[in-house]
Protein backbone atom coordinates (compact mmCIF):
# COMPACT_ATOMS: atom_id res chain seq x y z
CA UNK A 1 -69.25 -32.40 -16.40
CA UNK A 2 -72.85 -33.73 -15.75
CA UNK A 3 -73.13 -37.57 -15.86
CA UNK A 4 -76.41 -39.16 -17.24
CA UNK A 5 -77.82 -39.22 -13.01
CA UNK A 6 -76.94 -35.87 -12.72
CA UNK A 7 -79.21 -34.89 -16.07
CA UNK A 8 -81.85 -36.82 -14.92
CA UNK A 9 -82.01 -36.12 -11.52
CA UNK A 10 -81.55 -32.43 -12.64
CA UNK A 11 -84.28 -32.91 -15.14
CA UNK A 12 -86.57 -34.26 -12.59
CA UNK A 13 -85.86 -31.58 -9.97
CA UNK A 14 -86.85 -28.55 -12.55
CA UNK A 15 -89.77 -30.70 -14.59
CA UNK A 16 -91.50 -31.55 -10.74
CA UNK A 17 -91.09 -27.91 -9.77
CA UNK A 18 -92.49 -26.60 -12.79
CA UNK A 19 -95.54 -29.12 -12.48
CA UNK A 20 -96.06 -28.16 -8.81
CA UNK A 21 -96.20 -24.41 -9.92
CA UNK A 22 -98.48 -25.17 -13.34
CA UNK A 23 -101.20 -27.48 -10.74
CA UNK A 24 -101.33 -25.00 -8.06
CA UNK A 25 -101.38 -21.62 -9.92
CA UNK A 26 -104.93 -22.38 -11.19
CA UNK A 27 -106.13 -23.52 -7.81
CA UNK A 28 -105.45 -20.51 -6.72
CA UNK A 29 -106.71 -18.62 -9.02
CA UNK A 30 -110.14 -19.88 -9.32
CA UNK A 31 -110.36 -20.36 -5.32
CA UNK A 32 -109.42 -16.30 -6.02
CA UNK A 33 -112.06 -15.78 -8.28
CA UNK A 34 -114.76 -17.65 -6.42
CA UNK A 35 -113.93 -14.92 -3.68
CA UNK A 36 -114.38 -11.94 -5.58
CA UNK A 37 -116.52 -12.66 -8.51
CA UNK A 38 -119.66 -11.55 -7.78
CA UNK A 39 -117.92 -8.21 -6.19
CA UNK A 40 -116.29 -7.79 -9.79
CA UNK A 41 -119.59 -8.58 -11.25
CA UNK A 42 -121.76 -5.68 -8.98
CA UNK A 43 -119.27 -3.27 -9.36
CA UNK A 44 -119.07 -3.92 -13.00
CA UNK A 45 -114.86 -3.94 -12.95
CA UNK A 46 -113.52 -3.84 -16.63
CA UNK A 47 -113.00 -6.98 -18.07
CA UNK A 48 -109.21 -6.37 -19.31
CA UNK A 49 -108.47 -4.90 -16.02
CA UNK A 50 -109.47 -8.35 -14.34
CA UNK A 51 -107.44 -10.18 -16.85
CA UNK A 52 -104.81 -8.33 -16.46
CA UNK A 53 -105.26 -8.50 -12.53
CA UNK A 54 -104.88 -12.35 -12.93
CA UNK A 55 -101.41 -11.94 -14.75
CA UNK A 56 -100.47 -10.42 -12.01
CA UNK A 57 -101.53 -12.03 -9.35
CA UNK A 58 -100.25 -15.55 -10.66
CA UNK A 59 -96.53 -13.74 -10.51
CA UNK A 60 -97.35 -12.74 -7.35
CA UNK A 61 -98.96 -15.52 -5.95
CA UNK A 62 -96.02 -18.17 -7.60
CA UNK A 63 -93.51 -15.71 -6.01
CA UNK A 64 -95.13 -15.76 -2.54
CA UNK A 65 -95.07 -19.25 -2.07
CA UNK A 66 -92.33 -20.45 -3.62
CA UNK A 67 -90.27 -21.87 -0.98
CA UNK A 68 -93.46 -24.31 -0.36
CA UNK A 69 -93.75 -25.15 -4.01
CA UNK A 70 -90.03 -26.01 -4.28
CA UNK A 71 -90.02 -27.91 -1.35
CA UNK A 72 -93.16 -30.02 -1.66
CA UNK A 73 -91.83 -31.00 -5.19
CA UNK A 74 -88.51 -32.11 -4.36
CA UNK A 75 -90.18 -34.20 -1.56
CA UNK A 76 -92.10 -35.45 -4.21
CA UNK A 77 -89.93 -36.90 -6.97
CA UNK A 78 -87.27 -37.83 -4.16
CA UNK A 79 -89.39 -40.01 -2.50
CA UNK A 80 -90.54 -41.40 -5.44
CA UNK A 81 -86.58 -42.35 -6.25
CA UNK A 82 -86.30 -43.64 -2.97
CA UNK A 83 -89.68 -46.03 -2.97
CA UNK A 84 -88.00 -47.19 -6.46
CA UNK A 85 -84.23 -47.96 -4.81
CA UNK A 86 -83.19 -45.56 -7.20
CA UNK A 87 -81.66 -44.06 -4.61
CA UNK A 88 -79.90 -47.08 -2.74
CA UNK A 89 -78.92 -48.45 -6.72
CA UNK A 90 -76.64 -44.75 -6.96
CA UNK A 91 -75.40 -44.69 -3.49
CA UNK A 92 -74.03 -48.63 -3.10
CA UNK A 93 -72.70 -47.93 -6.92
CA UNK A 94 -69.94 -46.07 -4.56
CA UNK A 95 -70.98 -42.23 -4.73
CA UNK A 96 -71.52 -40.29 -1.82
CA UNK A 97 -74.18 -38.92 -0.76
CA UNK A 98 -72.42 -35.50 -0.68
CA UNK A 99 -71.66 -36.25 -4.60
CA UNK A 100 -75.51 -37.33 -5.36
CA UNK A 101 -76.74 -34.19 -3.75
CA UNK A 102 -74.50 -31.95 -6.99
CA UNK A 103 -77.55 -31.99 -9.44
CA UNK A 104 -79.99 -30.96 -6.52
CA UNK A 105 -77.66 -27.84 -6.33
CA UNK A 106 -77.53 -27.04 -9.54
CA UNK A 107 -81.01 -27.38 -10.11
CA UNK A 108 -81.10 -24.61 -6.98
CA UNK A 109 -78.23 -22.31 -8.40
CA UNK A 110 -80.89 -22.03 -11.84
CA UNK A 111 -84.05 -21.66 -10.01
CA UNK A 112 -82.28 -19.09 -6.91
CA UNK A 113 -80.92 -17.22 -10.35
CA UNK A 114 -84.49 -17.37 -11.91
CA UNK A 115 -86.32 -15.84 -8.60
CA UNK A 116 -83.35 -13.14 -8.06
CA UNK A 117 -83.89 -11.85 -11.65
CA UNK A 118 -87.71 -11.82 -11.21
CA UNK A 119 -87.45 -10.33 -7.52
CA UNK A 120 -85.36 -7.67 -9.24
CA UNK A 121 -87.17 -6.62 -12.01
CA UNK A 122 -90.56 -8.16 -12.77
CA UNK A 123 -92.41 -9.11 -9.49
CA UNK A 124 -91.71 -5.54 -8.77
CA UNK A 125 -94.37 -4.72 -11.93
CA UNK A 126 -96.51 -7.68 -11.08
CA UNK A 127 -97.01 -6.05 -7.26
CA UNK A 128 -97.81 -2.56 -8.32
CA UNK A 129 -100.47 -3.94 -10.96
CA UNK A 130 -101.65 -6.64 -7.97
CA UNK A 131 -101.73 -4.04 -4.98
CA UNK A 132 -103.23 -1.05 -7.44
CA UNK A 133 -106.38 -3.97 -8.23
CA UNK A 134 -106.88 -4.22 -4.55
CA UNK A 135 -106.82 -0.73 -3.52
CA UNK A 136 -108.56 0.44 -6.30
CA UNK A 137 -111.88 -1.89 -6.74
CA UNK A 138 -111.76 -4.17 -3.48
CA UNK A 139 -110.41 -2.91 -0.80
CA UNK A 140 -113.11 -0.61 1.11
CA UNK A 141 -111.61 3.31 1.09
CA UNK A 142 -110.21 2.72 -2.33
CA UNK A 143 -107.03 4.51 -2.91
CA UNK A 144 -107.10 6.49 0.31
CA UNK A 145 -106.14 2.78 1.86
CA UNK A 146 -102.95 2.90 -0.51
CA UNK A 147 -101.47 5.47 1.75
CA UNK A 148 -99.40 5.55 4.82
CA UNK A 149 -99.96 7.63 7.30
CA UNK A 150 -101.26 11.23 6.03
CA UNK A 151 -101.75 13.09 9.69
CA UNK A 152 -99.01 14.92 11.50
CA UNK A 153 -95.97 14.40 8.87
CA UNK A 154 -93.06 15.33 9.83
CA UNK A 155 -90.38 15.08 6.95
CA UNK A 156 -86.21 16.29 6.76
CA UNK A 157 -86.51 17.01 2.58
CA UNK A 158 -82.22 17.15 2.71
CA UNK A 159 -79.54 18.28 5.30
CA UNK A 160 -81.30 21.59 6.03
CA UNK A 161 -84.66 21.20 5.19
CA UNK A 162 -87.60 20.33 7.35
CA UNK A 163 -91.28 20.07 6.28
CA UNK A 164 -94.65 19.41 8.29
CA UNK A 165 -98.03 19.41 7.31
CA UNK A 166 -100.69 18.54 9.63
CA UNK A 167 -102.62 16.56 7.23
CA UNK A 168 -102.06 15.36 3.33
CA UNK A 169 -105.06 14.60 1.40
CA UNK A 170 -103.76 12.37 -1.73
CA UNK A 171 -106.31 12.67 -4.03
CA UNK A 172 -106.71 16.44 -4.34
CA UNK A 173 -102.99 17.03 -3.65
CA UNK A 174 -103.79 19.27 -1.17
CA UNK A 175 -101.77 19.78 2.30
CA UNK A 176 -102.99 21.22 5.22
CA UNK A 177 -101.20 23.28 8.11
CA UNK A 178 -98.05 23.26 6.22
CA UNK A 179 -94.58 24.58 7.35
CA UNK A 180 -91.20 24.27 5.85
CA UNK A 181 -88.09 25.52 8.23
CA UNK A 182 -84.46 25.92 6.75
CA UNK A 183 -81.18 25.77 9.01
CA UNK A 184 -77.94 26.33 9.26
CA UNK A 185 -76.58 23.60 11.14
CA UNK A 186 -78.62 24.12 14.34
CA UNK A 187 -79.46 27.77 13.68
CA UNK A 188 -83.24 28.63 12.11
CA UNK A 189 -82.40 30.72 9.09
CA UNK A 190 -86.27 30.91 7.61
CA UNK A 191 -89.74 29.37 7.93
CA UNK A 192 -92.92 29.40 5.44
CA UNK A 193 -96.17 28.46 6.60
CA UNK A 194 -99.09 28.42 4.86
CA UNK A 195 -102.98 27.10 5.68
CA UNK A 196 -102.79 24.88 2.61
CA UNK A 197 -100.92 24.10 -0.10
CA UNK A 198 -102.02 22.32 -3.32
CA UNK A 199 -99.45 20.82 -6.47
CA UNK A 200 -100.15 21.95 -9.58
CA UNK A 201 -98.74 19.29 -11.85
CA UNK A 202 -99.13 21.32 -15.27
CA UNK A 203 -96.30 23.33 -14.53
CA UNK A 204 -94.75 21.93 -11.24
CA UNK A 205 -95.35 24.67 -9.04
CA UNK A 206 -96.99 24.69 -5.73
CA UNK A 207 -99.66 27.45 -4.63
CA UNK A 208 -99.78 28.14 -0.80
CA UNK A 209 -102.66 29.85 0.55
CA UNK A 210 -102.02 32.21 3.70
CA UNK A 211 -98.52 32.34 2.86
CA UNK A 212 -96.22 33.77 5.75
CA UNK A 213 -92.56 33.77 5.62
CA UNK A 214 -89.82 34.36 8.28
CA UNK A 215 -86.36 35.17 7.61
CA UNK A 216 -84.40 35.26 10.68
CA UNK A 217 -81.85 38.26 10.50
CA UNK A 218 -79.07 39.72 13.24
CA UNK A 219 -80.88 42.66 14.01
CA UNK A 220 -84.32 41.48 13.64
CA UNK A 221 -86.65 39.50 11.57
CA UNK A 222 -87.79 39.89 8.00
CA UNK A 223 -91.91 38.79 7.17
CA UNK A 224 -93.49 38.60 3.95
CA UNK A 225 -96.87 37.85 3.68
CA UNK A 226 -99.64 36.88 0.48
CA UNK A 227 -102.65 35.45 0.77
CA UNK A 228 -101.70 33.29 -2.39
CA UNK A 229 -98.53 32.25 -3.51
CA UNK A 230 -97.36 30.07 -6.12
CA UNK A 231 -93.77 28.83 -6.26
CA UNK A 232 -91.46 25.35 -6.71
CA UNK A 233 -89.96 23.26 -4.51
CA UNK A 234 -87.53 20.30 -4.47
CA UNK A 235 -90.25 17.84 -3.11
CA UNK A 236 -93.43 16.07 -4.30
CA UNK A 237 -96.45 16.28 -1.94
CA UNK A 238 -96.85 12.57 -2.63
CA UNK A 239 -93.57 11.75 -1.24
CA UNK A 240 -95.01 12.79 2.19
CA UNK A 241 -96.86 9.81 2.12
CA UNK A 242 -96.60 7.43 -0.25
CA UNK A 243 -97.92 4.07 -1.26
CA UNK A 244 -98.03 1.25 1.64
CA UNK A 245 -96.57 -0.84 -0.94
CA UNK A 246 -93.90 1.59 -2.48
CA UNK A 247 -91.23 -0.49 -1.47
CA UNK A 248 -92.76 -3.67 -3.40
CA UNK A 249 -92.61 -1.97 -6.83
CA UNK A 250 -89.87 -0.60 -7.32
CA UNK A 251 -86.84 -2.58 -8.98
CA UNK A 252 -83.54 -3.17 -6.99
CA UNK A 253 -81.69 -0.15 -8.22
CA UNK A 254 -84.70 2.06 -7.64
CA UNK A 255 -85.15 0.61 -4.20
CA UNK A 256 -82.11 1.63 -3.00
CA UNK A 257 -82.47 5.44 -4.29
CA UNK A 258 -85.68 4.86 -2.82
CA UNK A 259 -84.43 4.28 0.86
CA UNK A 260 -81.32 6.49 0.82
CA UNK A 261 -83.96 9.13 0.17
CA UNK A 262 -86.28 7.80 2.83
CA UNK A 263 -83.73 7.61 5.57
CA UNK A 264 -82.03 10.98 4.88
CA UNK A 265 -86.31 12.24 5.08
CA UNK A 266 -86.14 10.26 8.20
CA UNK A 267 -88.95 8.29 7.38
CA UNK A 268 -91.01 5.95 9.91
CA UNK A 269 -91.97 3.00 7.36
CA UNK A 270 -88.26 2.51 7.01
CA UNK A 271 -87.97 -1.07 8.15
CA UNK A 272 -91.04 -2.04 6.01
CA UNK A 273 -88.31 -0.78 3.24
CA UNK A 274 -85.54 -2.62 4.59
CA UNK A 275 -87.77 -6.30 4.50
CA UNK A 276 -88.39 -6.11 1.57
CA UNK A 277 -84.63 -5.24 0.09
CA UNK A 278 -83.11 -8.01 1.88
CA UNK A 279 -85.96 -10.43 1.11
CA UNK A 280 -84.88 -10.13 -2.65
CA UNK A 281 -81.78 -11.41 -1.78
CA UNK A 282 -82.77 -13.86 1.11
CA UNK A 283 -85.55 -15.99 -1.13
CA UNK A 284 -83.25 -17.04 -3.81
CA UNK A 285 -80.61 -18.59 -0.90
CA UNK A 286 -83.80 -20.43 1.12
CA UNK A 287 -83.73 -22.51 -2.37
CA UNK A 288 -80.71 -24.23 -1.14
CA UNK A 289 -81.76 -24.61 2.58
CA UNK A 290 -84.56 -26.26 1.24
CA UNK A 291 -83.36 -28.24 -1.11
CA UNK A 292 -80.80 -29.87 1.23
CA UNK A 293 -83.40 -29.63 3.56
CA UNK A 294 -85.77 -31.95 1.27
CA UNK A 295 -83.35 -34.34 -0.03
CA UNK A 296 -82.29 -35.35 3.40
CA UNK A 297 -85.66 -36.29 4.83
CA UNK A 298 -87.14 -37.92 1.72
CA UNK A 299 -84.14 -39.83 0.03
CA UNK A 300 -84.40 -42.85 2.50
CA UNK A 301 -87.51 -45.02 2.47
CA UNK A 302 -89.93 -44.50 5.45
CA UNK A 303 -92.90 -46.82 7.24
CA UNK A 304 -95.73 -45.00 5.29
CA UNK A 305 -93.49 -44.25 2.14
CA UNK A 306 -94.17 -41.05 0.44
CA UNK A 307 -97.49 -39.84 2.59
CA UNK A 308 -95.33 -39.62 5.56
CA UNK A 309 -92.66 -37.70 3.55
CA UNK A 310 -95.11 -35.33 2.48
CA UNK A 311 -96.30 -34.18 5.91
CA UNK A 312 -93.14 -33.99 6.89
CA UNK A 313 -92.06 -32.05 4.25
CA UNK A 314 -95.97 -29.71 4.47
CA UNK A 315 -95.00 -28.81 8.10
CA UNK A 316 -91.02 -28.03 7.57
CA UNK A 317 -92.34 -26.09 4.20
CA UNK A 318 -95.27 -23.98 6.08
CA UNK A 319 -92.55 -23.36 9.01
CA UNK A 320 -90.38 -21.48 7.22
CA UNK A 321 -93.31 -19.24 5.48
CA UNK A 322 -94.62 -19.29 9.33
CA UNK A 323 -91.05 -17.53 10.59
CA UNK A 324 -90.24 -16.03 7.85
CA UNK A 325 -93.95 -14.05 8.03
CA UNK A 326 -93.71 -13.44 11.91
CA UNK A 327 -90.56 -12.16 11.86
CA UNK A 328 -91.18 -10.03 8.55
CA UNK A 329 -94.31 -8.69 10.54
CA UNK A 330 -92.31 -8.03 13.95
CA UNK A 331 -89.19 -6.16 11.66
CA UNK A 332 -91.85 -3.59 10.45
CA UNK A 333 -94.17 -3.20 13.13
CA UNK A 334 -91.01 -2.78 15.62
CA UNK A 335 -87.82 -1.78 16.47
CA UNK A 336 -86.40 -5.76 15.81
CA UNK A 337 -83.35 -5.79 12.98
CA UNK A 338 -84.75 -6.20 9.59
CA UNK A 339 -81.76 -8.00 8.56
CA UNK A 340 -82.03 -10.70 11.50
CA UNK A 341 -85.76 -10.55 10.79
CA UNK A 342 -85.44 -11.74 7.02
CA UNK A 343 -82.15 -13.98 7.52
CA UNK A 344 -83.41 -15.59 10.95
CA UNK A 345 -85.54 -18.44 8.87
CA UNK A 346 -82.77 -19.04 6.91
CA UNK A 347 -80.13 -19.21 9.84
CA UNK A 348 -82.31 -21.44 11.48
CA UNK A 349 -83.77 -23.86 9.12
CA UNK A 350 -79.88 -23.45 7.94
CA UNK A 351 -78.97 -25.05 11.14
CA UNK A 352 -81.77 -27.96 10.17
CA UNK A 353 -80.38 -28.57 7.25
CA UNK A 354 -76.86 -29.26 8.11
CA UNK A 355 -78.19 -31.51 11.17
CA UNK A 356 -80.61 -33.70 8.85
CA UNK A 357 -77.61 -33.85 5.68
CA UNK A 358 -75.32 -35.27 8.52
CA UNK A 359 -77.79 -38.10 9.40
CA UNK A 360 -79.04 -38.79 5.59
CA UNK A 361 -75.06 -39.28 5.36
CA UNK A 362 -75.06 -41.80 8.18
């Protein structure tokens, strides 16, 4: 049962947070809009599509930098309990310091459950609406930028199936140098080729151009050639190459059909998948870190009182997003562990945590 500190240090821990998030969601906004304005303005961008741009991107932007916003406010009104003796008036009423840091979790456990939901189901919306903005009016190349790579694709569709095309143009629908082999465990039992290939999305069908076709037989070999043929297949041209940031729209359950499908295709962006899975789950825990994290440095008054709190608590805050960005970055551009990637800023400012909690208890 919560006592009356507990509800008012709780109180204080979600009222500061939501203050820190209402003060510097504008800022960046506007500083956003000074950017791009007079782009918007020349290119004469819808005005609805801008507004809703800027729903977006405050979901996006709050969701970014939310370890920094939760940690700069809980350095904030701790401090401020501290300079008062709030802090020395609980702890010499005979509770421990283990016992005064209860509300500070629960406040956590609501706000980790908060970003979990959202990272589940409604940052994935805010990202596609953010990322299609970009790519579509600002980013130079327009939607031809929103791809992966489209040259040389090289695809397994299931256990049998192989596809290549030598180039994939996403805006036509249109694939070039295409070839689709079928085997029997290690045995070739037919190949199509075709010069191009384009999706009809009326009806679902694909028409090749140049087809050939090469059943493999015991005796000999069977060919069958058009110089147009339309037909279906089990796979989307788009899938070849889709969306740089697929991954980031798609809600958990459709994430994980998404990568099963990606690492049966053998797909190279993989590990660009696999950060972003575990970061929905690895946020949402960095709440507690940090929280622990925050209480420990700034419940005890300091020479230079809450100023020297705060840079503490800026430089431990932009660490994290440091690591937690390098490593991201490293996961997806190498061969590194996603999983130790995303967890390592949390195993190591972990670490922190448990050292500074162990001298705020001394």
């Amino acid at each position: 049962m919560l006592t009356i500190i507990d509800r008012y240090i709780l109180k204080r821990y979600l009222a500061t947070f939501a203050a820190m998030l209402l003060m510097f969601i504008p800022i960046g906004v506007i500083i956003d809009v000074s950017e791009k304005i007079n782009f918007m303005i020349e290119n004469k961008i819808p005005f609805l599509d801008i507004v809703v741009y800027y729903y977006h991107f405050t979901i996006y932007f709050a969701n970014s930098l939310f370890p920094i916003f939760l940690f700069l406010s809980i350095i904030w009104f701790t401090s401020k309990l501290a300079n008062n003796t709030e802090i020395i008036a609980i702890l010499s009423s005979g509770i421990s310091f283990t016992r005064f840091l209860r509300p500070y979790l629960i406040g956590a456990s609501i706000i980790s459950a908060f970003v979990l939901l959202m990272g589940f189901y409604v940052v994935p919306v805010s990202s596609e609406g953010f990322n299609n903005f970009r790519y579509t009016y600002l980013r130079t190349g327009g939607k031809e930028q929103m791809r992966g790579k489209n040259t040389d694709v090289y695809r397994q569709i299931n256990d049998n199936e192989f596809l290549y095309v030598n180039s994939f143009n996403a805006e036509s629908q249109v694939a070039f140098q295409f070839a689709l082999e079928k085997f029997d465990k290690e045995k070739l039992i037919s190949k199509i080729t075709a010069s191009r290939i384009k999706w009809n999305p009326k009806d679902s069908t694909y028409t090749m151009y140049d087809y050939t076709k090469r059943t493999v037989g015991v005796l000999g070999d069977k060919i069958e050639k058009a110089a147009e043929k339309k037909t279906k297949f089990s796979f989307e041209l788009e899938d070849l190459t889709p969306v740089i940031y697929i991954a980031e729209t798609l809600s958990l359950n459709k994430l994980i059909t998404f990568i099963d499908k990606e690492k049966a295709r053998g797909s190279s962006n993989i590990n660009i998948y696999m950060v972003v899975l575990y970061k929905k789950f690895s946020v949402p825990i960095s709440a507690f870190i940090l929280t622990i994290i925050a209480v420990s440095v700034s419940a005890m008054k300091r020479r230079g009182g809450m100023g020297m709190n705060l840079t503490i608590g800026i430089a431990v805050a932009f660490g994290f997003v440091f690591f937690d960005k390098i490593f991201g970055v490293l996961a997806e551009k190498s061969t590194f562990s996603p999983f130790l990637a995303v967890w390592f800023p949390n195993f190591a400012f972990g670490i922190l945590a448990i050292f500074l909690l162990r001298n705020a208890k001394r």
